[in-house]
C-alpha atoms as a PDB file:
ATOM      1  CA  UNK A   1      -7.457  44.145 -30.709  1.00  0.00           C
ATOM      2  CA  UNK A   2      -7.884  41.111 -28.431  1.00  0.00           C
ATOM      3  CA  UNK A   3      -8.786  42.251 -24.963  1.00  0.00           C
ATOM      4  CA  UNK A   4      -6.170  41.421 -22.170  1.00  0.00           C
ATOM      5  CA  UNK A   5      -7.057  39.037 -19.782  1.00  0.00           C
ATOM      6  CA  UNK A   6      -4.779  38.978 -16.648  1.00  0.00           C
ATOM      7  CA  UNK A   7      -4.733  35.114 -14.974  1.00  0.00           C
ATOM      8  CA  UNK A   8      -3.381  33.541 -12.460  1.00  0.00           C
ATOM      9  CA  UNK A   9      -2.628  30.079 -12.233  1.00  0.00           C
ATOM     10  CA  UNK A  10      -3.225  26.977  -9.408  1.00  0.00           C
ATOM     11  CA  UNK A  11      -1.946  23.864  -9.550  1.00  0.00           C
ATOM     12  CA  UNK A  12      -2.978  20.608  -7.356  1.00  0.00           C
ATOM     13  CA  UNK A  13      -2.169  17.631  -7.065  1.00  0.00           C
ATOM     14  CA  UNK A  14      -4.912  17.012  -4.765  1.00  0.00           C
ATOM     15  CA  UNK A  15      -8.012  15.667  -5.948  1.00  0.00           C
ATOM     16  CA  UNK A  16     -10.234  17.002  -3.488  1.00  0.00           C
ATOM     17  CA  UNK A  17      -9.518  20.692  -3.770  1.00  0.00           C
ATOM     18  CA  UNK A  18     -11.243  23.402  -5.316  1.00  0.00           C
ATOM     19  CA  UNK A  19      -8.366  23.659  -8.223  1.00  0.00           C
ATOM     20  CA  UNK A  20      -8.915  20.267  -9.181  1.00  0.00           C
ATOM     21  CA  UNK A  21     -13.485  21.010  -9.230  1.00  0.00           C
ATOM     22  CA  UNK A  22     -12.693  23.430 -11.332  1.00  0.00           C
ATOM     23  CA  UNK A  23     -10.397  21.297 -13.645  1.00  0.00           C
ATOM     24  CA  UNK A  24     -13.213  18.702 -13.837  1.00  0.00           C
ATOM     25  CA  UNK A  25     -16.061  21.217 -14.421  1.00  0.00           C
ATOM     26  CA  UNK A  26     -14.257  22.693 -17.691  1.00  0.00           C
ATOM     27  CA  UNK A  27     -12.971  19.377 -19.201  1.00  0.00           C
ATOM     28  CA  UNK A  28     -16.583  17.975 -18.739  1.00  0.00           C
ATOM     29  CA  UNK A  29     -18.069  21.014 -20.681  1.00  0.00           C
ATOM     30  CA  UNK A  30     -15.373  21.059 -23.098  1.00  0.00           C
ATOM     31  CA  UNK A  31     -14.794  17.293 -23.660  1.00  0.00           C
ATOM     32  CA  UNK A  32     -18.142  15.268 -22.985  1.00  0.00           C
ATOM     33  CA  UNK A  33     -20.447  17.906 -23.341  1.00  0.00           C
ATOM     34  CA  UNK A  34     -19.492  19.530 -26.389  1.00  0.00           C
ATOM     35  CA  UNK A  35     -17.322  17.264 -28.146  1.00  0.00           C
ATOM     36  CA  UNK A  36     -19.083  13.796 -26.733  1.00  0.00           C
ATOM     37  CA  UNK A  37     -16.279  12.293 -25.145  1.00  0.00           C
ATOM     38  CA  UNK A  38     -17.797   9.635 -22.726  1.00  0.00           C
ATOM     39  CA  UNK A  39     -16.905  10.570 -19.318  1.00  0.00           C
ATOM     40  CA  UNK A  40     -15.402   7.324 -17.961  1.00  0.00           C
ATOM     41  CA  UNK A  41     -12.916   8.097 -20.797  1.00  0.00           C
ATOM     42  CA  UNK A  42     -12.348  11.795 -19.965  1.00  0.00           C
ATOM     43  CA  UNK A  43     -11.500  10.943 -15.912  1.00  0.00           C
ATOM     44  CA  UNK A  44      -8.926   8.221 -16.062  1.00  0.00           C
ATOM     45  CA  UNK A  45      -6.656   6.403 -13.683  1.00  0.00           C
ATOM     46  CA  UNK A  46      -3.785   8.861 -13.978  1.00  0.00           C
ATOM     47  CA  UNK A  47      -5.789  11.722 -12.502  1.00  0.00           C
ATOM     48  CA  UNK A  48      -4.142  10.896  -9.241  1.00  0.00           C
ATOM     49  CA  UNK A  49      -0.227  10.925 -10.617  1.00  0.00           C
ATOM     50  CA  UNK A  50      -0.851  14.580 -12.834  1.00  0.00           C
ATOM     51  CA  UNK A  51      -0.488  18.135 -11.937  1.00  0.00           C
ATOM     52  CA  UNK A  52      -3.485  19.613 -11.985  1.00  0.00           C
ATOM     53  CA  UNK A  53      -3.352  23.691 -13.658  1.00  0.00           C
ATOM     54  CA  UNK A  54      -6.428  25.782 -14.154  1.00  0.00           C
ATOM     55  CA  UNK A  55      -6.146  29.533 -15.611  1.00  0.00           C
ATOM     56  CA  UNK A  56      -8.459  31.907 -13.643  1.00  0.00           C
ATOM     57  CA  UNK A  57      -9.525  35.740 -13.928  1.00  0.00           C
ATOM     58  CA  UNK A  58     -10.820  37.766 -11.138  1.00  0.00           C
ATOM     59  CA  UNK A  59     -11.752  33.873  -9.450  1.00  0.00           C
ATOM     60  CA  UNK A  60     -13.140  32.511 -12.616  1.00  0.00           C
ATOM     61  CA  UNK A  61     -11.865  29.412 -13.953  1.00  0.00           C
ATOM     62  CA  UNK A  62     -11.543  29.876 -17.534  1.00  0.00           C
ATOM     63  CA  UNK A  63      -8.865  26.819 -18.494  1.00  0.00           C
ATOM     64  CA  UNK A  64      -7.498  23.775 -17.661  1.00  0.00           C
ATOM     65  CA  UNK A  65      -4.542  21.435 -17.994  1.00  0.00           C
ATOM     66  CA  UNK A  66      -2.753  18.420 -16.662  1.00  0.00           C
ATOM     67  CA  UNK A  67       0.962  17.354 -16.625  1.00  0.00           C
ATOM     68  CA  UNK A  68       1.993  13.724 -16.112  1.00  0.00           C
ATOM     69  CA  UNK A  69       5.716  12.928 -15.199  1.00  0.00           C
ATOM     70  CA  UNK A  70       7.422  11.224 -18.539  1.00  0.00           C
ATOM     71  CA  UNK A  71      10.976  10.304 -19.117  1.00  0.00           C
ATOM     72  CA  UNK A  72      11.795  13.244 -21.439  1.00  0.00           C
ATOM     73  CA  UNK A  73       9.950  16.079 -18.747  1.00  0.00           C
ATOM     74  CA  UNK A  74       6.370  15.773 -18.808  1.00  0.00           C
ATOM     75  CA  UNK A  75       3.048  14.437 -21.080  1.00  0.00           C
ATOM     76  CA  UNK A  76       0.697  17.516 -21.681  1.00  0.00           C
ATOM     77  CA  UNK A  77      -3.008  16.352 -21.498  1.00  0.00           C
ATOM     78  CA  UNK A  78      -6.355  17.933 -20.601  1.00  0.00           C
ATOM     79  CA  UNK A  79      -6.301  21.260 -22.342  1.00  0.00           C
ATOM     80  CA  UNK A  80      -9.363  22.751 -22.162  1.00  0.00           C
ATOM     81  CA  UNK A  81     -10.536  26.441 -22.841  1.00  0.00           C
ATOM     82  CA  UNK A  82     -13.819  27.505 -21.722  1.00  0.00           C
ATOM     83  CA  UNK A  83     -15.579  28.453 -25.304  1.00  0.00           C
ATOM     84  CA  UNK A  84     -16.060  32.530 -23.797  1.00  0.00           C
ATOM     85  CA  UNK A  85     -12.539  32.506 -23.732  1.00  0.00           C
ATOM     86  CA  UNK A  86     -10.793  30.869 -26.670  1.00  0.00           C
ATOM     87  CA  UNK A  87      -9.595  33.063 -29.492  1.00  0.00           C
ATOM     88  CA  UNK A  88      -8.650  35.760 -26.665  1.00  0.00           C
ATOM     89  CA  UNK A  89      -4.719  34.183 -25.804  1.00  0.00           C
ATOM     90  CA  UNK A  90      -5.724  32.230 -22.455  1.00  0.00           C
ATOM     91  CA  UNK A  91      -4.841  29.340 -23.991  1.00  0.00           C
ATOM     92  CA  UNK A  92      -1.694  29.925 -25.130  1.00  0.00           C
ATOM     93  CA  UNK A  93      -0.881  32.135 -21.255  1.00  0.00           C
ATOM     94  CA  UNK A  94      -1.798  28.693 -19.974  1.00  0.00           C
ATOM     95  CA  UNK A  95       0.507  26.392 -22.539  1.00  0.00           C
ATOM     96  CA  UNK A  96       3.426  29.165 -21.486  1.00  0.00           C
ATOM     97  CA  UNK A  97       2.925  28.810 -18.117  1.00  0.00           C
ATOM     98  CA  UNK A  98       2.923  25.111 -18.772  1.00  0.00           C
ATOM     99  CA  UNK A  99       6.532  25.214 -20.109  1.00  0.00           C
ATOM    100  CA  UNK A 100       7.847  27.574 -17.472  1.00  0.00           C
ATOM    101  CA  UNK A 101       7.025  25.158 -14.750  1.00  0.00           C
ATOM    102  CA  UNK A 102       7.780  22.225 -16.583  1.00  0.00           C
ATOM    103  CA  UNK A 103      11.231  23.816 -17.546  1.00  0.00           C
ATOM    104  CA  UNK A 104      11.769  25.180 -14.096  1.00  0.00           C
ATOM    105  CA  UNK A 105      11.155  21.781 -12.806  1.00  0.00           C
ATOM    106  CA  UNK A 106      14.011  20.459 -15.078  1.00  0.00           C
ATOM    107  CA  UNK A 107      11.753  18.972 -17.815  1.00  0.00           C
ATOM    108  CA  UNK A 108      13.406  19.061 -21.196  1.00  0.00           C
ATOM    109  CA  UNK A 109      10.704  18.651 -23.390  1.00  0.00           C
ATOM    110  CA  UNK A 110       6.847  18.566 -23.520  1.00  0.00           C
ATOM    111  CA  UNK A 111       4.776  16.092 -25.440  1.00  0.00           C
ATOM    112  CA  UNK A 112       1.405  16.159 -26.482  1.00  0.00           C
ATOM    113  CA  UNK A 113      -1.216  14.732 -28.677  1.00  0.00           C
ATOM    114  CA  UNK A 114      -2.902  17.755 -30.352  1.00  0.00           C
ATOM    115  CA  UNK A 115      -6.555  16.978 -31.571  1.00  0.00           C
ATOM    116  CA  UNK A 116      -5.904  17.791 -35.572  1.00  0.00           C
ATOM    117  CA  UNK A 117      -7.691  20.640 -35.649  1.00  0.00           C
ATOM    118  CA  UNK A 118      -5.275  22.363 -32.809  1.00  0.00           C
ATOM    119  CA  UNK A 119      -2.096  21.780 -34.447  1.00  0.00           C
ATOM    120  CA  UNK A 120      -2.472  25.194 -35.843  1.00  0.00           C
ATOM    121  CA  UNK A 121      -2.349  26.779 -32.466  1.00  0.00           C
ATOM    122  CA  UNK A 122       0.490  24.060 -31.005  1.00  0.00           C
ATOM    123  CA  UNK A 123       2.903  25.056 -33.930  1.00  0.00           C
ATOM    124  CA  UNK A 124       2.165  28.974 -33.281  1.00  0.00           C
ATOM    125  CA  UNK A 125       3.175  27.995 -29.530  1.00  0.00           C
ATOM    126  CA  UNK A 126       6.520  26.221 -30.848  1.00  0.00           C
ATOM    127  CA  UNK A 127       5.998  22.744 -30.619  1.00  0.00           C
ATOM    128  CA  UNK A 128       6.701  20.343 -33.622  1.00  0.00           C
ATOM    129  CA  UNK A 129       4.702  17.454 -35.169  1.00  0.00           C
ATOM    130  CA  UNK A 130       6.456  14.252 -34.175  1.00  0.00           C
ATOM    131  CA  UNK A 131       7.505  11.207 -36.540  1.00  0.00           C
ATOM    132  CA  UNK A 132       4.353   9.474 -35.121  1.00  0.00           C
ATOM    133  CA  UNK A 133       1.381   8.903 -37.142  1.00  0.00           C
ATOM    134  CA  UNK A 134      -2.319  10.366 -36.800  1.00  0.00           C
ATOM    135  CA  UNK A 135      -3.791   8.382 -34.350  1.00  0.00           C
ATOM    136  CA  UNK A 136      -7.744   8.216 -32.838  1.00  0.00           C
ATOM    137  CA  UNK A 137      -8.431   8.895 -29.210  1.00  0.00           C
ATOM    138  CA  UNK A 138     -12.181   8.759 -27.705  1.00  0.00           C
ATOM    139  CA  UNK A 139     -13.294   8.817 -31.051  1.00  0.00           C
ATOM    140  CA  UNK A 140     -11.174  12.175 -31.843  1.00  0.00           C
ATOM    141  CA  UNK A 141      -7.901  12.459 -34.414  1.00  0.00           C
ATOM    142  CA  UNK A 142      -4.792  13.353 -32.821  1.00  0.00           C
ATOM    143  CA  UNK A 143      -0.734  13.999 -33.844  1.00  0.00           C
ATOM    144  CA  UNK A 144       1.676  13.873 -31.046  1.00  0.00           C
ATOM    145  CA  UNK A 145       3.451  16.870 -30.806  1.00  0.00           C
ATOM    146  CA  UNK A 146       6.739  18.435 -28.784  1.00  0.00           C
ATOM    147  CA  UNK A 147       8.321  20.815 -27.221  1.00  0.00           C
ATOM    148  CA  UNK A 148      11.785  20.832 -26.716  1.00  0.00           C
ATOM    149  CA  UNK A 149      12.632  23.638 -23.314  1.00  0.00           C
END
């Protein structure tokens, strides 16, 4: 039985608060540290225009995500699990809470592009391979995936 981990969940769009450190600090030990994304590729020019979420317990930062405004509701980028916590349902609390606020802010869908070995966990979480094709990303395979809300 998985233990039950009870977050809460910041967003910012501010990139000099504490929310947004903590962001940073988990996507650089998830993406460049352990799956060698470079880092100039990892921090991009849209970290100013995204919504910045991060999962904690008890203060701890255990996950991170980013929303960018999109036509059909919002892209889903960034989603990053702390390796203590996967396989214990933070990320999917953190994908759910994604699609609450993205639905409560009138979003009708949510897109992503799902590194290929997470589709299995997107399509437990609902969303739906799209009609494009596999496509490379920082040196990583990705499918775009949706949502509809």
């Amino acid at each position: 039985m998985k233990a039950v981990i009870v977050m809460e969940f910041n967003v910012t769009r501010d990139l000099t608060s504490a929310t947004y450190q903590d962001a940073l600090a988990i996507r650089q030990t998830v993406f460049v540290t352990e799956q060698g994304v470079p880092h100039d590729l990892e921090v991009d020019a849209n970290e100013a225009n995204a919504l910045h979420f991060v999962a904690y317990e008890n203060g701890l930062a255990l996950a991170t995500a980013r929303l960018l405004p999109a036509e059909y509701g919002y892209h889903v980028q960034r989603v990053a699990v702390l390796a203590p916590y996967r396989h214990h349902g933070v990320g999917e609390a953190l994908l759910a809470h994604l699609a609450e606020f993205a639905a409560a802010h009138g979003a009708a869908e949510l897109r992503l592009g799902a590194q290929v070995q997470a589709v299995g966990f997107y399509k437990r979480l609902g969303y739906h391979l799209t009609a494009l094709p596999e496509f490379t990303e920082a040196g990583i395979q990705h499918r775009e995936m949706a949502l509809t809300l």
